[in-house]
N, C-alpha and C. Protein backbone atom coordinates (compact mmCIF):
# COMPACT_ATOMS: atom_id res chain seq x y z
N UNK A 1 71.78 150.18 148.64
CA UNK A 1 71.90 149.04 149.54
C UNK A 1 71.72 147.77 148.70
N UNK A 2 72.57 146.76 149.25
CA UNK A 2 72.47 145.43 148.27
C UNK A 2 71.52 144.97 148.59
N UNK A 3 70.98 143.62 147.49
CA UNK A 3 69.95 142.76 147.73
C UNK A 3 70.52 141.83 149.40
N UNK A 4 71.42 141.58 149.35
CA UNK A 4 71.77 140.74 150.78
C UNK A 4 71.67 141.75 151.55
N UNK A 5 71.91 142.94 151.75
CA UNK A 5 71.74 143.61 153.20
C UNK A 5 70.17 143.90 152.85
N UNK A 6 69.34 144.16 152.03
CA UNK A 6 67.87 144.05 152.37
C UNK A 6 67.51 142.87 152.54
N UNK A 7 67.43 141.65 152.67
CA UNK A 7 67.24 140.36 153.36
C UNK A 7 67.74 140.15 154.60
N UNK A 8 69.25 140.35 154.44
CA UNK A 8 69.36 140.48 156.20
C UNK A 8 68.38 141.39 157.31
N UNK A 9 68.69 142.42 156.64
CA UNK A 9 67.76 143.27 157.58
C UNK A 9 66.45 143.22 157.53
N UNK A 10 65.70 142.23 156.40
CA UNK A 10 64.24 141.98 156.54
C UNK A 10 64.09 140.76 157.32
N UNK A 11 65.07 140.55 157.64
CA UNK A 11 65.38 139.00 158.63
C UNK A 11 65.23 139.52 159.76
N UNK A 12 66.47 140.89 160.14
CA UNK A 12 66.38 141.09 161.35
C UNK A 12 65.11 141.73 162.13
N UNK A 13 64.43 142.49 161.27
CA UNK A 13 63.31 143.13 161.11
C UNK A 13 62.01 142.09 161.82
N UNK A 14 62.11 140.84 161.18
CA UNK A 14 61.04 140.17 161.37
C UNK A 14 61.42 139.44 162.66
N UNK A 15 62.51 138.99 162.96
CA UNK A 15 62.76 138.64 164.35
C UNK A 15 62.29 139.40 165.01
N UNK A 16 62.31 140.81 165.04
CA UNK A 16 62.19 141.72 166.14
C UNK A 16 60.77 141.92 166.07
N UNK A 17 59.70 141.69 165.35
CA UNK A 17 58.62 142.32 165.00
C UNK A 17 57.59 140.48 165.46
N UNK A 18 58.65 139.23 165.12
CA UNK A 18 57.81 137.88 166.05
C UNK A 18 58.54 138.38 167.91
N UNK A 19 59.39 138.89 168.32
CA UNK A 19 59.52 139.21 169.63
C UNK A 19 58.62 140.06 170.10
N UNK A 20 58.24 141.29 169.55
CA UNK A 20 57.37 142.01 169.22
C UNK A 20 55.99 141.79 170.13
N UNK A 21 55.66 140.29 168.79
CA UNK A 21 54.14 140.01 168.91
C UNK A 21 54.30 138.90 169.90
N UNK A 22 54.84 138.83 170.68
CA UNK A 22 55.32 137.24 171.62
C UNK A 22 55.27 138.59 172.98
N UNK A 23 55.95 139.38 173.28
CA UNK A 23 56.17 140.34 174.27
C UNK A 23 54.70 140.87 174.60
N UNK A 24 54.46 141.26 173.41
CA UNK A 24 52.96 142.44 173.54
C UNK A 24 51.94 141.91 173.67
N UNK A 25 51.43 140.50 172.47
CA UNK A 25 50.22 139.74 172.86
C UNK A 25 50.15 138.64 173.05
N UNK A 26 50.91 137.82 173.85
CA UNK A 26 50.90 136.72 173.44
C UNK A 26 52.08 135.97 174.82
N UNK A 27 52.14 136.70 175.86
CA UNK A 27 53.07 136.50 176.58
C UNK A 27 52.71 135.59 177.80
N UNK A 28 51.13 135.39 177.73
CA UNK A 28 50.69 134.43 178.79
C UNK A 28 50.68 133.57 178.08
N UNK A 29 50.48 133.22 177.12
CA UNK A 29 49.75 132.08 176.36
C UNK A 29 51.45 131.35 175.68
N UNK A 30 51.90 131.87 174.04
CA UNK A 30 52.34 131.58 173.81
C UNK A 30 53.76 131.73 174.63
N UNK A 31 54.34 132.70 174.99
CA UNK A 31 55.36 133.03 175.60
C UNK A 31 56.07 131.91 176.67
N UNK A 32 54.94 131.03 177.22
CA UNK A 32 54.76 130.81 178.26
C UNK A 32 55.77 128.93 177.34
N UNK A 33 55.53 129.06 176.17
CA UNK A 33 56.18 127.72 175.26
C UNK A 33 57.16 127.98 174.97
N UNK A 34 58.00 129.47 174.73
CA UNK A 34 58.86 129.97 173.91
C UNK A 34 59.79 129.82 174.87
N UNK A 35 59.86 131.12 176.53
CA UNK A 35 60.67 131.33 177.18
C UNK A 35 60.32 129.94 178.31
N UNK A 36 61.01 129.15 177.89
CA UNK A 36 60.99 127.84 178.66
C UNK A 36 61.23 127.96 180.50
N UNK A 37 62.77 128.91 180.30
CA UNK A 37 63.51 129.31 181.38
C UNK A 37 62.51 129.96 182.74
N UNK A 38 61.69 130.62 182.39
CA UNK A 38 61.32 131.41 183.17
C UNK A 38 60.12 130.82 183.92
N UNK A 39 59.82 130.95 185.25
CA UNK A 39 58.77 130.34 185.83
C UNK A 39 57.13 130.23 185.57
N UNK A 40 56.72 129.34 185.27
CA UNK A 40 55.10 130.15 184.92
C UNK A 40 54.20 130.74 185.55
N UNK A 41 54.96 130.58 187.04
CA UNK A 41 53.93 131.79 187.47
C UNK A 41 54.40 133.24 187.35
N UNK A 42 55.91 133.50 186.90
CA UNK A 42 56.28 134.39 186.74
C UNK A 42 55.04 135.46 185.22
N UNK A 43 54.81 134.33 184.27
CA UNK A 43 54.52 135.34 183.30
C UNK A 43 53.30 136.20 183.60
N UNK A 44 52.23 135.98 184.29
CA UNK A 44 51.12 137.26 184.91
C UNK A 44 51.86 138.27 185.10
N UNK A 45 52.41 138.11 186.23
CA UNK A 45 53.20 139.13 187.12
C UNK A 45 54.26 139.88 186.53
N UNK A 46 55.07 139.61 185.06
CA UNK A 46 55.96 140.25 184.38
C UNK A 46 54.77 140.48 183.32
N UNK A 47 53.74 140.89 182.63
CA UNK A 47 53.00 140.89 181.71
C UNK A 47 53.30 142.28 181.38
N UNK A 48 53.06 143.21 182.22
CA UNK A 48 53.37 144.69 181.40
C UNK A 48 54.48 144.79 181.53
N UNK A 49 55.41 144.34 181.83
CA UNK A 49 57.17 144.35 182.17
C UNK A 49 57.67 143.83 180.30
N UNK A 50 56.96 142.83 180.18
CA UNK A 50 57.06 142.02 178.81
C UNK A 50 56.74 142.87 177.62
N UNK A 51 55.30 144.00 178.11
CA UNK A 51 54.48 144.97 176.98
C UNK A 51 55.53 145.34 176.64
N UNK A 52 55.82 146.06 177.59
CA UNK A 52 57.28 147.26 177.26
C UNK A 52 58.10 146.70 176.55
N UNK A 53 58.98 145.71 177.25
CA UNK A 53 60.04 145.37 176.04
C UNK A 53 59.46 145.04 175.07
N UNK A 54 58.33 144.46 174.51
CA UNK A 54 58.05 143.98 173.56
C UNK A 54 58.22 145.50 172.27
N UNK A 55 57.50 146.19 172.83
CA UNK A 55 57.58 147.46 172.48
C UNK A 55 58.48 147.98 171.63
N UNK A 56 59.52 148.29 172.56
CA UNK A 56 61.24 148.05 172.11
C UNK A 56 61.42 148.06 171.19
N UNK A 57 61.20 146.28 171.36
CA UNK A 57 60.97 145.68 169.91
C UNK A 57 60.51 145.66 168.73
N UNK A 58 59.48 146.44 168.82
CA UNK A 58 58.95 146.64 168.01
C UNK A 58 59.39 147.96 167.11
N UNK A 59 60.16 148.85 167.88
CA UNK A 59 60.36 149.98 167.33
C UNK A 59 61.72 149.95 166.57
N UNK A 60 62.53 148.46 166.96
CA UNK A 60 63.61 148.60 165.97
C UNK A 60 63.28 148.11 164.57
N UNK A 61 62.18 146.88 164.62
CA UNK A 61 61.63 146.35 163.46
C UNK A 61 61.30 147.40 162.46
N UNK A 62 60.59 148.49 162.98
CA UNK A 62 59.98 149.50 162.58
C UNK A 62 61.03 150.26 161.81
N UNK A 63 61.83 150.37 162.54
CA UNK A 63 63.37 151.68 161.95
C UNK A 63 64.30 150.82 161.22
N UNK A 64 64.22 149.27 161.45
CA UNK A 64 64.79 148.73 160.08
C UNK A 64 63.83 148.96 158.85
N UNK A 65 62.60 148.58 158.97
CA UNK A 65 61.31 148.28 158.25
C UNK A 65 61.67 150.10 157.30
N UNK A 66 61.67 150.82 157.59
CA UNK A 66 61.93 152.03 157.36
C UNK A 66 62.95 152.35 156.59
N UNK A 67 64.26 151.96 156.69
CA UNK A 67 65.16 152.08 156.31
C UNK A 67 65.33 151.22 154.70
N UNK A 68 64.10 150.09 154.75
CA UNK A 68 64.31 149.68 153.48
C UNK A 68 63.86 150.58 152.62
N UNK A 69 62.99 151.34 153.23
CA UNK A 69 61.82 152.30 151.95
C UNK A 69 62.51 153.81 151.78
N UNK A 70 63.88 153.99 152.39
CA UNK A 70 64.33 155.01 151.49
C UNK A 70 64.84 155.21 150.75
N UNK A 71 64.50 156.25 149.67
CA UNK A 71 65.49 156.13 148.50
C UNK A 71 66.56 156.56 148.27
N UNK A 72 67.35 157.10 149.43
CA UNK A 72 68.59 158.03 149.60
C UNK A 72 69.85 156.48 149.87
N UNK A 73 70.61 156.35 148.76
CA UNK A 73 71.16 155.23 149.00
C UNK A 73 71.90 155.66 150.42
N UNK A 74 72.77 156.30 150.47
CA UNK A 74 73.65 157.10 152.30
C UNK A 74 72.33 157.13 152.83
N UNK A 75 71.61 157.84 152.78
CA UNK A 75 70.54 157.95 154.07
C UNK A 75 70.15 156.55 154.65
N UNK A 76 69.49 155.60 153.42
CA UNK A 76 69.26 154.14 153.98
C UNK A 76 70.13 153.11 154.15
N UNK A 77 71.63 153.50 154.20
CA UNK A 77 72.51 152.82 154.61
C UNK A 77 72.90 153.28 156.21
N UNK A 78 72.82 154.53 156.74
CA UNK A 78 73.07 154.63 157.97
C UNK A 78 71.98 154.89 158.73
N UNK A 79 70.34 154.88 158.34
CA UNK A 79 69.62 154.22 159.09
C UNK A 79 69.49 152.70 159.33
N UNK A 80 69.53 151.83 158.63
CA UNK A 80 70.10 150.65 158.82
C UNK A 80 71.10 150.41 159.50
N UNK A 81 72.11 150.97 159.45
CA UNK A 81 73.58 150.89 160.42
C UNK A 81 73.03 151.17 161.70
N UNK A 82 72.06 152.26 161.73
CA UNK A 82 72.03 152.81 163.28
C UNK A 82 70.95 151.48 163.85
N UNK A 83 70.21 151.50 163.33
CA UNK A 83 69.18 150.33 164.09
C UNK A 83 69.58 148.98 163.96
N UNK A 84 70.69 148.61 163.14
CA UNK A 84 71.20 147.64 163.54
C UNK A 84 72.42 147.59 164.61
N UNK A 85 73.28 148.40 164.92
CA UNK A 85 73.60 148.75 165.80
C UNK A 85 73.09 148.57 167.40
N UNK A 86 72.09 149.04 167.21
CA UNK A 86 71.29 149.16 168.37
C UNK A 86 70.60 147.43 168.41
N UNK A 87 70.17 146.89 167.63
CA UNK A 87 70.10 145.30 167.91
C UNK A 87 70.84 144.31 168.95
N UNK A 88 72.53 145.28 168.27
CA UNK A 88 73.24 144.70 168.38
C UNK A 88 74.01 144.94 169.80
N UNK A 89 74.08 145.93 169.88
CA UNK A 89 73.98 146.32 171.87
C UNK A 89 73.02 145.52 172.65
N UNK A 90 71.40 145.67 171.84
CA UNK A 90 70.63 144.99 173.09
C UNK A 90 71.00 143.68 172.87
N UNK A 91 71.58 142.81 172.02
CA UNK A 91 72.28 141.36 171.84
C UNK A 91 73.18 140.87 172.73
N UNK A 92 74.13 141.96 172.63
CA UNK A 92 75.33 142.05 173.96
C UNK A 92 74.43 141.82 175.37
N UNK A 93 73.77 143.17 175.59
CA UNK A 93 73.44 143.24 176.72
C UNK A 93 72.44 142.14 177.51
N UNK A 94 71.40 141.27 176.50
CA UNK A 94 70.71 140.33 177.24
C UNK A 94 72.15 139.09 177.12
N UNK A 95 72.84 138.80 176.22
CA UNK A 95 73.82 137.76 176.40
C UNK A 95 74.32 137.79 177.70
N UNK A 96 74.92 138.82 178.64
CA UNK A 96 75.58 139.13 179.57
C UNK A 96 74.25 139.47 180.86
N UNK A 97 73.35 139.24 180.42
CA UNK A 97 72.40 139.94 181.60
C UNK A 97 71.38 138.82 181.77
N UNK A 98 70.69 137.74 180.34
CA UNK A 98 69.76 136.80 180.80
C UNK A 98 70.80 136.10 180.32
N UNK A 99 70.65 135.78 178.91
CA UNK A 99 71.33 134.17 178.44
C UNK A 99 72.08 134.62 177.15
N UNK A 100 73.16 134.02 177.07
CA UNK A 100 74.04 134.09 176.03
C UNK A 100 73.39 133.63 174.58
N UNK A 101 72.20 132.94 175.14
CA UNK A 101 71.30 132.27 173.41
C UNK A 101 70.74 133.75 172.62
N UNK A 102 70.65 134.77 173.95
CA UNK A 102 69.68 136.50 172.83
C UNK A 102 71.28 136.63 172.12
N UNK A 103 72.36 136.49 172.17
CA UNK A 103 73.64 137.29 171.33
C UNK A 103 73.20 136.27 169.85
N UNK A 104 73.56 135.00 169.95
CA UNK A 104 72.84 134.31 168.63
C UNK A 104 71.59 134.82 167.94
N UNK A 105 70.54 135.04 168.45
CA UNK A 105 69.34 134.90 167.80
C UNK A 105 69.26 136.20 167.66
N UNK A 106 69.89 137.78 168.20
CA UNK A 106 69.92 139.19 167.78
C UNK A 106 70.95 139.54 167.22
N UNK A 107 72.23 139.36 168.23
CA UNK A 107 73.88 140.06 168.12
C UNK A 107 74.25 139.34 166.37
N UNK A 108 73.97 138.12 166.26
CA UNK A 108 74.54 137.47 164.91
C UNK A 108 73.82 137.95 163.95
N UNK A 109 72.77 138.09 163.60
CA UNK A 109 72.02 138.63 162.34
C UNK A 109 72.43 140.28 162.47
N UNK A 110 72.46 140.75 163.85
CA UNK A 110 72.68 141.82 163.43
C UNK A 110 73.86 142.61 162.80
N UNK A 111 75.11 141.69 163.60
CA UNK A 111 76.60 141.79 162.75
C UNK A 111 76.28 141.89 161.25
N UNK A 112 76.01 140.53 160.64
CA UNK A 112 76.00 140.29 159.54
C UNK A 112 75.29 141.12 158.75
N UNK A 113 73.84 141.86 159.13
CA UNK A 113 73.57 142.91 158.60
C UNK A 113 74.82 144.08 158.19
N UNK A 114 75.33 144.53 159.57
CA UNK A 114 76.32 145.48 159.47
C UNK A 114 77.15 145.23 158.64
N UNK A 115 78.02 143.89 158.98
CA UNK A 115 79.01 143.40 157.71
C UNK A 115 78.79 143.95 156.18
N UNK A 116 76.96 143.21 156.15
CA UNK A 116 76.81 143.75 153.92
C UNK A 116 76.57 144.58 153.72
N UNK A 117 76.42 145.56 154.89
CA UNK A 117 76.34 147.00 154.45
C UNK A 117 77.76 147.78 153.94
N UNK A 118 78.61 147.11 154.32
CA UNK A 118 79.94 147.77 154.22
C UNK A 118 80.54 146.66 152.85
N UNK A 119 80.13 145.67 152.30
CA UNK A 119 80.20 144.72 151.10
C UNK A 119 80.24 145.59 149.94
């Protein structure tokens, strides 16, 4: 794997792993600055709704995070493919379901991951 697809994907990695820590601990407090959109009395009442996805989140960080530390050049090229992949669906799917701003801030890093893998 190239030096640019391990940066991308330590990019995408860390996005998912600050969503992560914004979802899981931090969703009354800070969350409450981040997701502007959403009502504030909503965030109590979505708090374990937020754990979970945060969760999620956390587990793709994890399976990119993973994918840098193998030494099978094919093996850590299509674990990377697969969990970026999967970024990249849930990118689509909040674009079309909350706001078109999650396809930027997931769907785009995660393309571009995919892209330098194939560089």
């Amino acid at each position: 794997m190239s030096i640019l697809s391990q940066i991308i994907i330590g990019l995408v990695a860390f996005i998912h792993l600050y969503i992560f820590w914004l979802e899981m601990f931090v969703w009354t407090t800070v969350g409450r600055k981040v997701f502007k959109t959403i009502p504030s009395d909503m965030f109590d009442k979505t708090k374990v709704m937020a754990a979970n996805q945060g969760l999620y989140n956390g587990f793709l960080a994890a399976g990119l995070i993973w994918s840098l530390f193998i030494t099978d050049g094919i093996w850590s090229k299509n674990i990377a493919l697969f969990f970026l992949n999967c970024v990249l669906i849930a990118g689509i799917y909040g674009a079309f379901s909350v706001s078109k701003k999650i396809f930027f801030i997931q769907g785009i890093p995660a393309i571009l991951g995919i892209l330098s893998l194939f560089l």
